[in-house]
N, C-alpha and C. Protein backbone atom coordinates (compact mmCIF):
# COMPACT_ATOMS: atom_id res chain seq x y z
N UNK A 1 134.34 81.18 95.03
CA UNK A 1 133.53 80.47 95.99
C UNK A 1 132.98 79.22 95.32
N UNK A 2 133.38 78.43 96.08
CA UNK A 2 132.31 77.21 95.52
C UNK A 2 130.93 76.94 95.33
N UNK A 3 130.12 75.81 94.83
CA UNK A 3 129.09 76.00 94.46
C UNK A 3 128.57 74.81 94.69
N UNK A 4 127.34 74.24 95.62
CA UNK A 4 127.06 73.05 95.45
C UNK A 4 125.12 72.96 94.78
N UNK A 5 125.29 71.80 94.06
CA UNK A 5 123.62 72.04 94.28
C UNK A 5 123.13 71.30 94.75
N UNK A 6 121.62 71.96 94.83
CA UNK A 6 121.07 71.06 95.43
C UNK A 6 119.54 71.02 95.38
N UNK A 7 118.39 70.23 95.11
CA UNK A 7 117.17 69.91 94.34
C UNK A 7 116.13 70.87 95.93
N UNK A 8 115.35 71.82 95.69
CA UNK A 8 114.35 72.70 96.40
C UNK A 8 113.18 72.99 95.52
N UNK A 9 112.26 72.54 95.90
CA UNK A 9 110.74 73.00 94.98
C UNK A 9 110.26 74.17 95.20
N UNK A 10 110.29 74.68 94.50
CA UNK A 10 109.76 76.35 94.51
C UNK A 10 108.12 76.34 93.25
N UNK A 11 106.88 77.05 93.67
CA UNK A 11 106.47 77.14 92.90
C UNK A 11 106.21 77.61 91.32
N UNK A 12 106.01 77.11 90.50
CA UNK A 12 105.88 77.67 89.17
C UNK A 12 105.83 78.22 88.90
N UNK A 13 104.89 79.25 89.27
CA UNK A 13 104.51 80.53 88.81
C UNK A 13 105.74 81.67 89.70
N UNK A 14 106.30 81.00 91.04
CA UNK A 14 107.59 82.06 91.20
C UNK A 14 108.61 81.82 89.85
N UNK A 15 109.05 80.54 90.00
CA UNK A 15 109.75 80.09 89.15
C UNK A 15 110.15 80.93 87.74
N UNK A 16 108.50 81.17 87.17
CA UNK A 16 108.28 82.37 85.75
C UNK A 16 108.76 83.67 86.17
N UNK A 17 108.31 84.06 87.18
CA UNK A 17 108.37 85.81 87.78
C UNK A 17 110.00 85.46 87.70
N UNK A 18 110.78 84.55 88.67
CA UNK A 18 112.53 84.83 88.99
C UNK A 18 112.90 85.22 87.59
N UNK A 19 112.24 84.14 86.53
CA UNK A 19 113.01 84.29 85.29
C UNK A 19 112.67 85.09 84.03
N UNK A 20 111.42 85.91 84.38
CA UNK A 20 111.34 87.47 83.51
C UNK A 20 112.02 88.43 84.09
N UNK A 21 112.42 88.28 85.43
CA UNK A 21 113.25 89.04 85.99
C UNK A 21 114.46 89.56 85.43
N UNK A 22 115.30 88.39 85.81
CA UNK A 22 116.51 87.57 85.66
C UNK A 22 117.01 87.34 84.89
N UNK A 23 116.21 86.34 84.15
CA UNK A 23 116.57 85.13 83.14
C UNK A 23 116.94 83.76 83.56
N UNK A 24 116.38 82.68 82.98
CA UNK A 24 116.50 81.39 83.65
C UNK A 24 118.52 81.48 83.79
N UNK A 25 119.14 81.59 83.04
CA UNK A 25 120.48 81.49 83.18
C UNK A 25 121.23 82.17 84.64
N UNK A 26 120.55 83.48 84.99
CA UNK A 26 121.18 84.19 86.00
C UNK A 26 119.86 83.61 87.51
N UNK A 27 119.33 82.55 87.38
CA UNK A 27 118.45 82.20 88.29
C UNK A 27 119.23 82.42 89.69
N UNK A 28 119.98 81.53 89.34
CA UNK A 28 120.95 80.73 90.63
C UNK A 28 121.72 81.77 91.46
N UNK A 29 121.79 82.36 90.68
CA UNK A 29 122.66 84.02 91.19
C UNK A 29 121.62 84.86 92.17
N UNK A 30 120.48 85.19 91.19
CA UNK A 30 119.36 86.00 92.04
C UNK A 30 119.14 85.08 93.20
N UNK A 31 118.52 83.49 93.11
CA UNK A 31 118.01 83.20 94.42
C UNK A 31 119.58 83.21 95.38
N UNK A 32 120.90 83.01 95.20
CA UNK A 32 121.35 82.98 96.32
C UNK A 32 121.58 84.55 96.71
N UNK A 33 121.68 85.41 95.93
CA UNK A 33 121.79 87.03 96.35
C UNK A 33 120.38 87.00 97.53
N UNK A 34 119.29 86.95 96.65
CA UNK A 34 117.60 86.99 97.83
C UNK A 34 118.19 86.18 99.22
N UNK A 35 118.51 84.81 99.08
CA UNK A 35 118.95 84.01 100.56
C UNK A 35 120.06 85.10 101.41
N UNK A 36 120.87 85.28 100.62
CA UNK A 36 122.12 86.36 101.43
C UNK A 36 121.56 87.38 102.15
N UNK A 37 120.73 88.47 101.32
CA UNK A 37 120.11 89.36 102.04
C UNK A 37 118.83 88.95 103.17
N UNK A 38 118.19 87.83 102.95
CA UNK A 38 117.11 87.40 103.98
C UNK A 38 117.63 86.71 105.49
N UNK A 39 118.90 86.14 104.74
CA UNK A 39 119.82 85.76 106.27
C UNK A 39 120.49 87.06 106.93
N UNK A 40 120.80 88.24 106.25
CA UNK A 40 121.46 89.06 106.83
C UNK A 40 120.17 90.26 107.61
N UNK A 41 118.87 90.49 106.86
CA UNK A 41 117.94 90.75 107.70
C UNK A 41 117.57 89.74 108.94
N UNK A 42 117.46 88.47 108.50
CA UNK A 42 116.92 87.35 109.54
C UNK A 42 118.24 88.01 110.80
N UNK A 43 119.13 88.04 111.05
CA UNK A 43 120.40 87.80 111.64
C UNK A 43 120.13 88.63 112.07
N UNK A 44 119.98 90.54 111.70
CA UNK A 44 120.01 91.29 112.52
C UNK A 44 118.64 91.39 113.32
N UNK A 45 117.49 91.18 112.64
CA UNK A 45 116.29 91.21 113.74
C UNK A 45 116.32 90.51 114.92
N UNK A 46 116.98 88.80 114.66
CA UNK A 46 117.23 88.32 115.99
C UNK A 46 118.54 88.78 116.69
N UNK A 47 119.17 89.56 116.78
CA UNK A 47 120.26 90.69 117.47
C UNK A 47 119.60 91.82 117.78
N UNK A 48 118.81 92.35 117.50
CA UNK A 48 117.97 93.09 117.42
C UNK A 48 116.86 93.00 118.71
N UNK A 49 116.01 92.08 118.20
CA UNK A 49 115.30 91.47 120.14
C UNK A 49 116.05 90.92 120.88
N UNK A 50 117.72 90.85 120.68
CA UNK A 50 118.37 90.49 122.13
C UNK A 50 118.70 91.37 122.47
N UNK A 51 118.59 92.71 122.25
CA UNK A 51 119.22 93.53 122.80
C UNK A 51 118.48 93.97 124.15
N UNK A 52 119.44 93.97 125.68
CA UNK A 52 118.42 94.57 126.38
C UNK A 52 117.74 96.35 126.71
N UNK A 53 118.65 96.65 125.96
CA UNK A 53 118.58 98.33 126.06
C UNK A 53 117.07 98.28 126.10
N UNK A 54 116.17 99.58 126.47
CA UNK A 54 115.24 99.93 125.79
C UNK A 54 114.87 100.40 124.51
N UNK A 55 114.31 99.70 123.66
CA UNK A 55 113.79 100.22 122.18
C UNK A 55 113.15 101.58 122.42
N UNK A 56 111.79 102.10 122.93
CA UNK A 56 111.34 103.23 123.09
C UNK A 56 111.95 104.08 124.30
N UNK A 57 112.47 105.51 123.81
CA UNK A 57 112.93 106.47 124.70
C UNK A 57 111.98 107.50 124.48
N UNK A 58 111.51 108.09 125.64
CA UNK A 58 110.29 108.70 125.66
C UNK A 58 110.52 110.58 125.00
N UNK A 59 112.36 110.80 125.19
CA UNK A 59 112.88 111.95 124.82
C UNK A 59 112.48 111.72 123.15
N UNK A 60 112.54 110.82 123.00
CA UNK A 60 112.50 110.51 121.40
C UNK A 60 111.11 110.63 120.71
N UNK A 61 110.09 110.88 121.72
CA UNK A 61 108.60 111.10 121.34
C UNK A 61 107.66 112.13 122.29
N UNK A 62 108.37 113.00 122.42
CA UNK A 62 107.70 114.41 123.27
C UNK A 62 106.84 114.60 123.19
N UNK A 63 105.84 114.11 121.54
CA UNK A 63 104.41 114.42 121.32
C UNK A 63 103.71 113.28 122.20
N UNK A 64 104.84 112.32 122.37
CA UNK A 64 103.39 111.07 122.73
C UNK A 64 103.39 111.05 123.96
N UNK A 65 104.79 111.34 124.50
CA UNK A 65 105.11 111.36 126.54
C UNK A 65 103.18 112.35 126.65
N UNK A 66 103.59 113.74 126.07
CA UNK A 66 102.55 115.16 126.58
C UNK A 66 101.35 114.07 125.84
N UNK A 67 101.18 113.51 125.49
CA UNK A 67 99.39 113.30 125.00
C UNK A 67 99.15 111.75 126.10
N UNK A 68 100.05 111.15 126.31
CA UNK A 68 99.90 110.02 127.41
C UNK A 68 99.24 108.75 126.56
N UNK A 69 99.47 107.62 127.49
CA UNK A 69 99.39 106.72 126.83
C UNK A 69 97.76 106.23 126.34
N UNK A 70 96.74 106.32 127.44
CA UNK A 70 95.06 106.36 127.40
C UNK A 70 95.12 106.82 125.70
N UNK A 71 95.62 107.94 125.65
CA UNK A 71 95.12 109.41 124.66
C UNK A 71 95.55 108.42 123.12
N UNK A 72 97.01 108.15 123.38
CA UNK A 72 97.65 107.51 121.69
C UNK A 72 97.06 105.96 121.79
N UNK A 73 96.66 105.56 122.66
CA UNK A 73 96.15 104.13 122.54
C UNK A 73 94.40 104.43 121.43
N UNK A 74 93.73 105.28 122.67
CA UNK A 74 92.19 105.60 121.87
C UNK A 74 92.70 105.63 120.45
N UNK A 75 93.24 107.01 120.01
CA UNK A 75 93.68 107.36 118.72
C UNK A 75 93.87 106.51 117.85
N UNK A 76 94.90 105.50 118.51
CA UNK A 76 95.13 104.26 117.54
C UNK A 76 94.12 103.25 117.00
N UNK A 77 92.78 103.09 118.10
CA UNK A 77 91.88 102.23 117.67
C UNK A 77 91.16 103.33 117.06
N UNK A 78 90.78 104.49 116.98
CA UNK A 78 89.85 105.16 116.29
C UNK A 78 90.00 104.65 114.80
N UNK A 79 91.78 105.25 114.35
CA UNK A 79 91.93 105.59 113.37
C UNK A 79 92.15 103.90 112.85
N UNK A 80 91.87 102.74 113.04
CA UNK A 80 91.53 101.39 113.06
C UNK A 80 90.81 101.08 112.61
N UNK A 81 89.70 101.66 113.51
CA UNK A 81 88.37 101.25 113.34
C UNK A 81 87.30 102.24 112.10
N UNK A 82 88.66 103.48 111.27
CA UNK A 82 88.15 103.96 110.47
C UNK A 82 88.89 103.49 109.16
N UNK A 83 89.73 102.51 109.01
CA UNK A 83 90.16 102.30 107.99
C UNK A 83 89.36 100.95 107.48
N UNK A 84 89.34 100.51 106.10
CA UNK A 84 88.74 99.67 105.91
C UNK A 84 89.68 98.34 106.10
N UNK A 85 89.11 97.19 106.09
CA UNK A 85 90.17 96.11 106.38
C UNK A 85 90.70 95.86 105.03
N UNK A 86 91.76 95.16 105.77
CA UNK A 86 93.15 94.58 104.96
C UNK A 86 92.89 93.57 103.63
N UNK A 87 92.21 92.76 103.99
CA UNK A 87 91.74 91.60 103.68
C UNK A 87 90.32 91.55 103.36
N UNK A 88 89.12 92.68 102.74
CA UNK A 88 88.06 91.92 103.37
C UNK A 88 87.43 91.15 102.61
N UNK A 89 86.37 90.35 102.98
CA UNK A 89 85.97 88.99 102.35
C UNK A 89 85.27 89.19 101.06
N UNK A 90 84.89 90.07 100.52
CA UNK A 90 84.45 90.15 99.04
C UNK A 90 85.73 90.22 98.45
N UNK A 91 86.84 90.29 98.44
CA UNK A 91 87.85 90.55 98.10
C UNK A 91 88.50 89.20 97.71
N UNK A 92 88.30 88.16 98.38
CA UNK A 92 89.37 87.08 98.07
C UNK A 92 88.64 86.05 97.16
N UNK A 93 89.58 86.17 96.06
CA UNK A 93 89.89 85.69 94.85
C UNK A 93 89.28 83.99 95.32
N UNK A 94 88.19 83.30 94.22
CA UNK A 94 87.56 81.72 94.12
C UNK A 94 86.96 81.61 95.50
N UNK A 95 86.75 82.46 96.54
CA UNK A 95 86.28 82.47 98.09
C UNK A 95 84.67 81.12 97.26
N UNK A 96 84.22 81.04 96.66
CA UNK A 96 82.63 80.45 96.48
C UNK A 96 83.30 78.80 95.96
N UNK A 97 84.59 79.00 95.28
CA UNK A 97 85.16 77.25 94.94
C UNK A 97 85.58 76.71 96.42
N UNK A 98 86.27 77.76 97.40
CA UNK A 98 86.61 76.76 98.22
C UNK A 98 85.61 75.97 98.94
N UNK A 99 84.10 76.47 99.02
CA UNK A 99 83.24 75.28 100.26
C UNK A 99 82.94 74.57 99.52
């Protein structure tokens, strides 16, 4: 296969991580392997929402048809509103340099 290049700025600090990985020599290899597999996920997700079938079959979730939808919706915000957040703001790293 041929090979063309071509100049893309990637940050530095990825730049270090590809190449403790890797090695700067096998760079070029890893990032086009990562592009191959991200186009071949990208590709099927959008095939994926074209499909018109239905995604959820209700035979396929007997627990959730019998508990109804009210019942797994509540559930879902309970167990939401008991987890702690994702993100929360004591958490993010120089938060007092940025104002």
């Amino acid at each position: 296969m041929s090979a063309k290049t071509v100049a893309i700025a990637l940050p530095e600090e990825l730049i270090d991580e590809i190449d403790k990985e890797v090695g700067a020599e096998n760079r070029s290899t890893f990032l086009a392997q990562a592009l191959r597999e991200r186009l071949r996920r990208h590709r099927g997700l959008i095939q994926w929402l074209r499909k018109d079938e239905a995604v959820w079959k209700d035979e396929d979730h007997p627990d959730l048809v019998a508990m109804g939808t009210n019942e797994w919706v509540r559930q879902l915000r309970e167990e939401s509103e008991s987890r702690p957040a994702l993100n929360p703001p004591y958490a993010r790293p120089d938060s007092e340099d940025e104002e």
